[in-house]
Protein backbone atom coordinates (compact mmCIF):
# COMPACT_ATOMS: atom_id res chain seq x y z
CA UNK A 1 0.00 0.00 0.00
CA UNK A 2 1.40 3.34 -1.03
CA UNK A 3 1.61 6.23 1.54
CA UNK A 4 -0.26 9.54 0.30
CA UNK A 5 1.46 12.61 0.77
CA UNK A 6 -1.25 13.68 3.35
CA UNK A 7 0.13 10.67 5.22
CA UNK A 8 3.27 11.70 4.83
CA UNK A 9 2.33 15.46 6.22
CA UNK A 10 0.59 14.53 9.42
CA UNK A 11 3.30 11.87 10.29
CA UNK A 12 5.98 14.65 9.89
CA UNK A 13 3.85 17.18 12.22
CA UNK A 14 3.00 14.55 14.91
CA UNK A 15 7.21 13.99 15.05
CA UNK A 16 7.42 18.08 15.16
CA UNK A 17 4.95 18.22 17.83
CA UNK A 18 7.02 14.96 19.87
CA UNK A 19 10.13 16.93 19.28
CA UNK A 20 11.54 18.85 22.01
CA UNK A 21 15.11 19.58 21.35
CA UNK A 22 14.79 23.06 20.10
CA UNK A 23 12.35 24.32 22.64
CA UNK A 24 15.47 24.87 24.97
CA UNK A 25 17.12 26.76 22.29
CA UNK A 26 13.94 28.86 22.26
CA UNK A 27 13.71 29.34 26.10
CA UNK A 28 17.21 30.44 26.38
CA UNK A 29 16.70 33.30 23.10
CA UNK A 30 13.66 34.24 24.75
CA UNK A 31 15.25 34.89 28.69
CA UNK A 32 18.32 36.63 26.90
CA UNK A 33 16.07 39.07 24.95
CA UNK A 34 14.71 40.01 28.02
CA UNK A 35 17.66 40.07 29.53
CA UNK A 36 18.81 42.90 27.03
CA UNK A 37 15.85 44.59 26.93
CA UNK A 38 16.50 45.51 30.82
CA UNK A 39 19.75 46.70 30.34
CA UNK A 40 18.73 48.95 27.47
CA UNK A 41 15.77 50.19 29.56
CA UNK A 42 18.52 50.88 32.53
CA UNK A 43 21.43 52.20 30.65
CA UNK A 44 18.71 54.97 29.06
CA UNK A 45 17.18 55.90 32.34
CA UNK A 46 20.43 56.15 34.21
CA UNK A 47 22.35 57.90 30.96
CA UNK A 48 19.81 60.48 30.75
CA UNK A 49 19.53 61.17 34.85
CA UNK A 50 23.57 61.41 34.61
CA UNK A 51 22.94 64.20 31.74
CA UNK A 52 20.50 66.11 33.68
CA UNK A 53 22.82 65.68 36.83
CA UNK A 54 26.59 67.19 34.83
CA UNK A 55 23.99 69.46 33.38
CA UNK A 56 23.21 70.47 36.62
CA UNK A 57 26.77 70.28 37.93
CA UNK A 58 27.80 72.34 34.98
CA UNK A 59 26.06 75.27 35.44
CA UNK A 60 26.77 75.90 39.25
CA UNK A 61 30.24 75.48 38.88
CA UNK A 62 29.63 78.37 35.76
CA UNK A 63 27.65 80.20 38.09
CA UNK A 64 29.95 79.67 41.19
């Protein structure tokens, strides 16, 4: 008996579905993007409060 190639298709996405090696991968991408998107979110809050503070700084010492 020949297979069809709708056989063929839903015995390739039921091993898909059974595989889990990648979903690790996955995880791991998905933690370090978040990961990064902290630091960015940190580095442009504190680099903009350091701006307003030598900004600050600045102009009392050109006052003083």
């Amino acid at each position: 008996m020949d297979r069809t190639p709708k056989a063929d298709v839903v015995t390739a996405l039921r091993a898909l579905v059974k595989d889990r090696s990648g979903v690790t991968a996955v995880e791991y991408a998905l933690i370090a993007g978040m990961i990064a998107l902290a630091i960015v979110t940190a580095v442009t809050l504190v680099g903009s409060d350091l701006s307003h503070f030598y900004a600050r700084l600045a102009s009392n010492v050109a006052a003083a």
